[in-house]
N, C-alpha and C. Protein backbone atom coordinates (compact mmCIF):
# COMPACT_ATOMS: atom_id res chain seq x y z
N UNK A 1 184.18 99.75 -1.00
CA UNK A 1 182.97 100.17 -0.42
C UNK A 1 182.29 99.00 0.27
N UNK A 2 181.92 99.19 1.29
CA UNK A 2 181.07 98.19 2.21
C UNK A 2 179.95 98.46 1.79
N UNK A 3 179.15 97.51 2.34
CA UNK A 3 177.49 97.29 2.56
C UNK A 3 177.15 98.36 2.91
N UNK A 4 177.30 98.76 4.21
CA UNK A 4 176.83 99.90 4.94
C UNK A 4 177.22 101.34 4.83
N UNK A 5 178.50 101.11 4.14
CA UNK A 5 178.54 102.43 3.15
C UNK A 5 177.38 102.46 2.06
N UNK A 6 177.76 101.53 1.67
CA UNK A 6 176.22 102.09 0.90
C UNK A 6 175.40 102.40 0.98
N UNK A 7 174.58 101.37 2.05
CA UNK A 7 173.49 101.47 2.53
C UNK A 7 173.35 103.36 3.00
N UNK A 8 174.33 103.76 3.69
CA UNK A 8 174.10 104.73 4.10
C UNK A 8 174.25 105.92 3.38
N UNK A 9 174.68 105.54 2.34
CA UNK A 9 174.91 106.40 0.67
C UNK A 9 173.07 106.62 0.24
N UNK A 10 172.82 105.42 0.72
CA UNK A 10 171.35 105.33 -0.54
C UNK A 10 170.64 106.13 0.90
N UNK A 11 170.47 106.22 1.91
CA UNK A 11 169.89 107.17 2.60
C UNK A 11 170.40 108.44 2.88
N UNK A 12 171.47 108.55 2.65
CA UNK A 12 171.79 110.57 2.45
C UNK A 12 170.81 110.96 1.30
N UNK A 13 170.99 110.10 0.30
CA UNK A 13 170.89 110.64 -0.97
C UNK A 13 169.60 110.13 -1.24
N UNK A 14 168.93 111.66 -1.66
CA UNK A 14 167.13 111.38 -1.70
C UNK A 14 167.24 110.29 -3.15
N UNK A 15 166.47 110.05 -3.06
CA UNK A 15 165.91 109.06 -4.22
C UNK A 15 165.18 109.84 -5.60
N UNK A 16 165.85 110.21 -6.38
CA UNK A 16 165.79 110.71 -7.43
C UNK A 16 164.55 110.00 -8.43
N UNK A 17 163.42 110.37 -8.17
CA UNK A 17 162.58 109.53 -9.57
C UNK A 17 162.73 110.48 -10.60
N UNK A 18 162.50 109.63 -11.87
CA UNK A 18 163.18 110.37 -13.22
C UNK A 18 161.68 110.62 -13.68
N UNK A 19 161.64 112.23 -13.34
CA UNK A 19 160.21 113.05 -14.05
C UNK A 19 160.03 112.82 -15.68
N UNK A 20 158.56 111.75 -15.52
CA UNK A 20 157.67 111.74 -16.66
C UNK A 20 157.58 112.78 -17.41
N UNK A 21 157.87 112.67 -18.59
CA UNK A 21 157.59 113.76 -19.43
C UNK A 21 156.13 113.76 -19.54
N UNK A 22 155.75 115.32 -19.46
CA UNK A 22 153.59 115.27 -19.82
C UNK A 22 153.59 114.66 -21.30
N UNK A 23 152.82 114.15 -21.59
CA UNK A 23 152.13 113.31 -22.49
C UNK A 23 151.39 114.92 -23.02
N UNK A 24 151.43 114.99 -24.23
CA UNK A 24 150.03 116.07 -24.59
C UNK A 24 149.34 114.83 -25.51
N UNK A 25 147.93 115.06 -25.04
CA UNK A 25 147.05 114.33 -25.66
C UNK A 25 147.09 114.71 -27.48
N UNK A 26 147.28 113.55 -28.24
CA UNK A 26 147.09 113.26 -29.50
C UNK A 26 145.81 112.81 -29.89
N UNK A 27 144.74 113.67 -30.60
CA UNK A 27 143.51 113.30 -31.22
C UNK A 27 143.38 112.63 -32.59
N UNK A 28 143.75 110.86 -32.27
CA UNK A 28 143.95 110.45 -33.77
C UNK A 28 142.50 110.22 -34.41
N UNK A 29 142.77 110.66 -35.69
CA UNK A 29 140.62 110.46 -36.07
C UNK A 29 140.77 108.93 -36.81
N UNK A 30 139.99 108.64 -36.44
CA UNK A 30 140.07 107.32 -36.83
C UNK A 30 139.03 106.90 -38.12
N UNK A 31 139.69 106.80 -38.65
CA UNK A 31 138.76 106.31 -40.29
C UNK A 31 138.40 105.37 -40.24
N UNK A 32 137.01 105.50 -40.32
CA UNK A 32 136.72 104.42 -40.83
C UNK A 32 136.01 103.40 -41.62
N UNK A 33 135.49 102.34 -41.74
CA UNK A 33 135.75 101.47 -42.49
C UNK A 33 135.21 101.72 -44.23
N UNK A 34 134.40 102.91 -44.23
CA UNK A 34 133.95 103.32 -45.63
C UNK A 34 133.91 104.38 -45.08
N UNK A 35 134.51 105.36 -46.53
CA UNK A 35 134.61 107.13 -46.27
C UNK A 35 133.31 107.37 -46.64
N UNK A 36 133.13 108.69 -46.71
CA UNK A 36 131.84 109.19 -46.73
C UNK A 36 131.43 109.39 -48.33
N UNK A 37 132.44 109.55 -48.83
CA UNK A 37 131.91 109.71 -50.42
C UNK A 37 131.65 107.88 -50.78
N UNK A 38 132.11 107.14 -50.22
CA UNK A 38 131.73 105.84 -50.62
C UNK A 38 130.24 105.63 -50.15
N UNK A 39 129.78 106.30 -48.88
CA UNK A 39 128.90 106.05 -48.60
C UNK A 39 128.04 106.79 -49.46
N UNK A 40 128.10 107.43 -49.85
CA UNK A 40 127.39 108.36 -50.66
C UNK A 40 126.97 107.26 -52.12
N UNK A 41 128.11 107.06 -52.72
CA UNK A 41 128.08 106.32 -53.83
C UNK A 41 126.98 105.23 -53.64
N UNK A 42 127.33 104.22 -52.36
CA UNK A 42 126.49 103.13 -52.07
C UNK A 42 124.92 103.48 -52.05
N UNK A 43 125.00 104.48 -51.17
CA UNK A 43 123.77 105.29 -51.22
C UNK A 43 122.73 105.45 -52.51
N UNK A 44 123.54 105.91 -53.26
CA UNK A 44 122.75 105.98 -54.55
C UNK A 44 122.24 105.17 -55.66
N UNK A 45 122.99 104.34 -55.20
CA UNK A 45 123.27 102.61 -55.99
C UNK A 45 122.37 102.46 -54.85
N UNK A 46 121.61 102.26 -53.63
CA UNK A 46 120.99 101.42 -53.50
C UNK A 46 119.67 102.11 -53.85
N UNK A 47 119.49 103.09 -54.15
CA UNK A 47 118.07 104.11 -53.73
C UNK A 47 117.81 103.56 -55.19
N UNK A 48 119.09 103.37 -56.31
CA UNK A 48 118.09 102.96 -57.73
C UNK A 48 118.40 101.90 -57.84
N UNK A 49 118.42 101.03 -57.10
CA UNK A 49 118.14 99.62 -57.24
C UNK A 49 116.48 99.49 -56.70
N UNK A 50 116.41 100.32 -56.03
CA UNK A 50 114.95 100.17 -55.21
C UNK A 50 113.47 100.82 -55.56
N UNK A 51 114.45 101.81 -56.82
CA UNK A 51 113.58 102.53 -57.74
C UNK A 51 113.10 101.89 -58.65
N UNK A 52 114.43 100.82 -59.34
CA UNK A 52 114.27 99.97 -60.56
C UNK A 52 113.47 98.75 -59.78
N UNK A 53 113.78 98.45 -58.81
CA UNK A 53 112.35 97.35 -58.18
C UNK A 53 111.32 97.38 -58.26
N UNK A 54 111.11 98.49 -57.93
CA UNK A 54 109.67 98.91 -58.06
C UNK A 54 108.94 99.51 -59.03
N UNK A 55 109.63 99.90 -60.21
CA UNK A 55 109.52 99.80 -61.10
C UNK A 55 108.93 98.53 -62.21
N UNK A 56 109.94 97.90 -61.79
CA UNK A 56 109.42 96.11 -62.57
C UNK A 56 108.37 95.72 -61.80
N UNK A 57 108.19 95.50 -60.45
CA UNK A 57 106.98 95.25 -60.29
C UNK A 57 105.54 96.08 -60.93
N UNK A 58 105.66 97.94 -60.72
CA UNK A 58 104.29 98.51 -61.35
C UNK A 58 104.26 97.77 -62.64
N UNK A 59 105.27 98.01 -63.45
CA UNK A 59 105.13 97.39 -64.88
C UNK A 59 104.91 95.90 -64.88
N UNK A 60 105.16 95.34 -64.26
CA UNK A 60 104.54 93.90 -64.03
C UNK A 60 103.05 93.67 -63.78
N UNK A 61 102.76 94.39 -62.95
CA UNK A 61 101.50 94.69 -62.61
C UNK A 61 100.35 94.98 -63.77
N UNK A 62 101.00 96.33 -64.32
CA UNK A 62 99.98 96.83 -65.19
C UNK A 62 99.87 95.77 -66.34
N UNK A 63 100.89 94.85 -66.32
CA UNK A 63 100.89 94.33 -68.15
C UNK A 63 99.84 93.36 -67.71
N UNK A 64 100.29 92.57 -65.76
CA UNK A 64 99.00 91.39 -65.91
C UNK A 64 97.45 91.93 -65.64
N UNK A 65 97.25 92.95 -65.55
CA UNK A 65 96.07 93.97 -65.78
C UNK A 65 95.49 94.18 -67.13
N UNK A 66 96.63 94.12 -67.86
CA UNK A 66 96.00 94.32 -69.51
C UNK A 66 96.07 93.10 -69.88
N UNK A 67 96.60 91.83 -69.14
CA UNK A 67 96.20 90.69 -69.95
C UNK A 67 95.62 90.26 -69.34
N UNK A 68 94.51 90.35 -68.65
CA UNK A 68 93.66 90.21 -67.87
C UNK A 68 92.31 90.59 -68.43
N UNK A 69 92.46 91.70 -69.02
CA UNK A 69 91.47 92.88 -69.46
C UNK A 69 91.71 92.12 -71.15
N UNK A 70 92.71 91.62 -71.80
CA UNK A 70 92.53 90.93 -72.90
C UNK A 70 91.72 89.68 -72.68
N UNK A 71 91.72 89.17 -72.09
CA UNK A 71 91.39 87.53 -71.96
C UNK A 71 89.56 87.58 -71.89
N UNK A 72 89.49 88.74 -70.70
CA UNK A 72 88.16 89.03 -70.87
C UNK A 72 87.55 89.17 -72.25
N UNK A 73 88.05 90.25 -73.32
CA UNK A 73 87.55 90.40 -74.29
C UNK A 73 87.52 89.28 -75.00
N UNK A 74 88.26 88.44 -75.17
CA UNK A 74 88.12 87.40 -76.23
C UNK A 74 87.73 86.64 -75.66
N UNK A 75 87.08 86.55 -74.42
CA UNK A 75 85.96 85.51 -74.13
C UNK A 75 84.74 86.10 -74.62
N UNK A 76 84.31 87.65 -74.41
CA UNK A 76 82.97 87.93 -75.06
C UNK A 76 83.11 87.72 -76.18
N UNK A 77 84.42 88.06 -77.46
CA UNK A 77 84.01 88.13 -78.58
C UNK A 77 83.91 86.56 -78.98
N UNK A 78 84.20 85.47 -77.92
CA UNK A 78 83.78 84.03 -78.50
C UNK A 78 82.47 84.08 -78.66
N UNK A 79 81.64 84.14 -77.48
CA UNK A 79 80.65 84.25 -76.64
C UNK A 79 79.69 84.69 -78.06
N UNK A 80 80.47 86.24 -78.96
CA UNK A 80 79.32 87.02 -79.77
C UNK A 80 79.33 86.13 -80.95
N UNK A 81 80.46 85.68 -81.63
CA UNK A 81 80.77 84.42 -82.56
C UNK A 81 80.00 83.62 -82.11
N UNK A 82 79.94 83.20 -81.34
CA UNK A 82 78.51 81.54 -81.44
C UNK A 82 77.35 82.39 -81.60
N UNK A 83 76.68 83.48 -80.99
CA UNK A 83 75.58 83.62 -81.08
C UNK A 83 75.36 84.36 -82.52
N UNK A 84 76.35 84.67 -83.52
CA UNK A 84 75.84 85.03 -84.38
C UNK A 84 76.09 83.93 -85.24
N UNK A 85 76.72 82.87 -85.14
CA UNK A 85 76.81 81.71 -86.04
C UNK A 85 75.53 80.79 -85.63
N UNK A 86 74.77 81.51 -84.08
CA UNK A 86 73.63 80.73 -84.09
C UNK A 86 72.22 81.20 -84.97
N UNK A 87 72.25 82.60 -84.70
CA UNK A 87 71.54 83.64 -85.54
C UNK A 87 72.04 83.24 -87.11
N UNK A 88 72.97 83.11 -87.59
CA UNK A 88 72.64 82.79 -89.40
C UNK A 88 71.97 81.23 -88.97
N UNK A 89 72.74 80.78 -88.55
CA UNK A 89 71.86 79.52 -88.59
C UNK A 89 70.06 79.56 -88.55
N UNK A 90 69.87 79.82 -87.90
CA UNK A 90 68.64 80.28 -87.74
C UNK A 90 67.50 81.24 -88.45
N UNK A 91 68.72 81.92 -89.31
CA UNK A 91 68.28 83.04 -90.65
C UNK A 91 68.05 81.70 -91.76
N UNK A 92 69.18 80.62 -91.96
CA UNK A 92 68.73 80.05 -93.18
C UNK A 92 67.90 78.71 -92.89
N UNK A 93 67.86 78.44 -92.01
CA UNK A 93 66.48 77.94 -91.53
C UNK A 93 64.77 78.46 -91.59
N UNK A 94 64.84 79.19 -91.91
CA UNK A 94 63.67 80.53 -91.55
C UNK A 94 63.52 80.89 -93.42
N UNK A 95 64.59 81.07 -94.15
CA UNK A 95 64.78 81.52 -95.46
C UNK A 95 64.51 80.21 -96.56
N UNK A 96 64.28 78.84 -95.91
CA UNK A 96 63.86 78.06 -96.68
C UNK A 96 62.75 77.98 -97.98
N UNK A 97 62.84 77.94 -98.73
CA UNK A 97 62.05 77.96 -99.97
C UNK A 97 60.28 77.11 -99.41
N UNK A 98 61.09 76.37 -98.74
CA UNK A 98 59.58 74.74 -98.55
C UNK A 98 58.45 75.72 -97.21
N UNK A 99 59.72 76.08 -96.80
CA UNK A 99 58.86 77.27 -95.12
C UNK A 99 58.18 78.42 -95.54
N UNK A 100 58.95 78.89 -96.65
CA UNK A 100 58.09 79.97 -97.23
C UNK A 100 56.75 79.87 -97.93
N UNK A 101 56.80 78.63 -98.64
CA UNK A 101 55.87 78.56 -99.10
C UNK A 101 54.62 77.93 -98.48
N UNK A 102 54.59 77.54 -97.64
CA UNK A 102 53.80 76.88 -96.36
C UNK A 102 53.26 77.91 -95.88
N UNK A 103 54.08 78.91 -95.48
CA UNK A 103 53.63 80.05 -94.68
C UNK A 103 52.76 80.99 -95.73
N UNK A 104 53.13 81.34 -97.06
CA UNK A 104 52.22 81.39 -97.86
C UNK A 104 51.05 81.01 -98.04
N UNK A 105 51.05 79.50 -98.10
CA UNK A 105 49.90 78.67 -98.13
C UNK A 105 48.94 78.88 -96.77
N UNK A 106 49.36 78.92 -95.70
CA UNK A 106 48.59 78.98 -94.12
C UNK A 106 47.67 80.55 -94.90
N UNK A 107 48.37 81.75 -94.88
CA UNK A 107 47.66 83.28 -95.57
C UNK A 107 46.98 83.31 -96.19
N UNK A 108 46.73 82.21 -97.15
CA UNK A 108 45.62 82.33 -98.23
C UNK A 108 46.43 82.39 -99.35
N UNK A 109 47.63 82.80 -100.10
CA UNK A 109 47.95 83.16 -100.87
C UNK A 109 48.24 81.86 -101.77
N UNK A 110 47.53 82.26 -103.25
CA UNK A 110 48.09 81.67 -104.33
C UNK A 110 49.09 81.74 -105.28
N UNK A 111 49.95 80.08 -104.86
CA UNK A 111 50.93 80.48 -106.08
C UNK A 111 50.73 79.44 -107.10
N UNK A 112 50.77 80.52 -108.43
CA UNK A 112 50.77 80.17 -109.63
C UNK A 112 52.09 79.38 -110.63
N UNK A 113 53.52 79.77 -109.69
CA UNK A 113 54.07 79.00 -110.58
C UNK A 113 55.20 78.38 -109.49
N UNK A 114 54.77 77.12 -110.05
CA UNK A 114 55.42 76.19 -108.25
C UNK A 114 57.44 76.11 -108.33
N UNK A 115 58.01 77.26 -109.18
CA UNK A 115 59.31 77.52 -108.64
C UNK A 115 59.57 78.59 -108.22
N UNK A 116 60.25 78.15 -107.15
CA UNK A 116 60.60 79.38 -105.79
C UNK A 116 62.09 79.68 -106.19
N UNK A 117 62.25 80.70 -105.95
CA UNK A 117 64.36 81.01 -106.29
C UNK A 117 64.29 81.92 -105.05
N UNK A 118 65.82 81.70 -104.25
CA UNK A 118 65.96 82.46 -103.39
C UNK A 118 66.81 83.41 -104.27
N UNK A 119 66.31 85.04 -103.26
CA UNK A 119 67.15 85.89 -104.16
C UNK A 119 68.60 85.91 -103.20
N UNK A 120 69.82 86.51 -103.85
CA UNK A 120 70.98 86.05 -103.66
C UNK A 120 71.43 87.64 -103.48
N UNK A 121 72.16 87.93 -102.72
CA UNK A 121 72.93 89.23 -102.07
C UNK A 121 73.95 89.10 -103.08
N UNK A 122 73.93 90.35 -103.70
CA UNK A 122 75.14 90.43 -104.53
C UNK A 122 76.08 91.76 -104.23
N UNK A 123 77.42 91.13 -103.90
CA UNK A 123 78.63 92.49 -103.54
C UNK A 123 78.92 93.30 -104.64
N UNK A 124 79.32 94.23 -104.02
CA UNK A 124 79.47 95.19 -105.59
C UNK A 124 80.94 95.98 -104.34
């Protein structure tokens, strides 16, 4: 075979392209990176993490509220402790035997027998 046999081979002869097969479109679903029940799971794990947050904080809250509301009180009940340790003080100052009898004496009143006894609270 020559050149130009050929050549003239390849122009008789149509040029055959080799028909593409159609493609049918394939719909791959693509997963991904967390399924939905995982998301779900995460989901719920985070909603009570955020429950239990806030949680510790109210309860944090309320306890420094009540120790707050303690501290107050035992400052008044210091506060009522001095003034009634100032008040006895001041009762047995006042309850003196020597004051009483002075104050007696200022009234007019005579006393006849110069011993005084304090009377004494007795528990039963």
């Amino acid at each position: 075979m020559s050149v130009n046999h050929a050549r003239s081979w390849e122009q008789i002869r149509p040029q055959q392209t080799p028909k593409k097969e159609q493609s049918i479109p394939v719909k791959v679903q693509k997963q991904g990176w967390i399924t939905k029940g995982e998301k779900l799971i995460y989901s719920i794990i985070g909603v009570c993490i955020i429950v239990a947050g806030l949680y510790m904080v109210s309860f944090s809250s309320s306890t420094d509220t009540v120790n707050r509301e303690l501290q107050q009180l035992e400052s008044k009940v210091k506060l009522q402790q001095a003034v009634n340790d100032q008040l006895s003080y001041e009762l047995k100052e006042l309850s003196r035997p020597e004051r009483i009898i002075n104050m007696a004496e200022k009234n007019g009143l005579k006393i006849q027998d110069t011993k005084v006894k304090q009377a004494q609270k007795m528990n039963n």
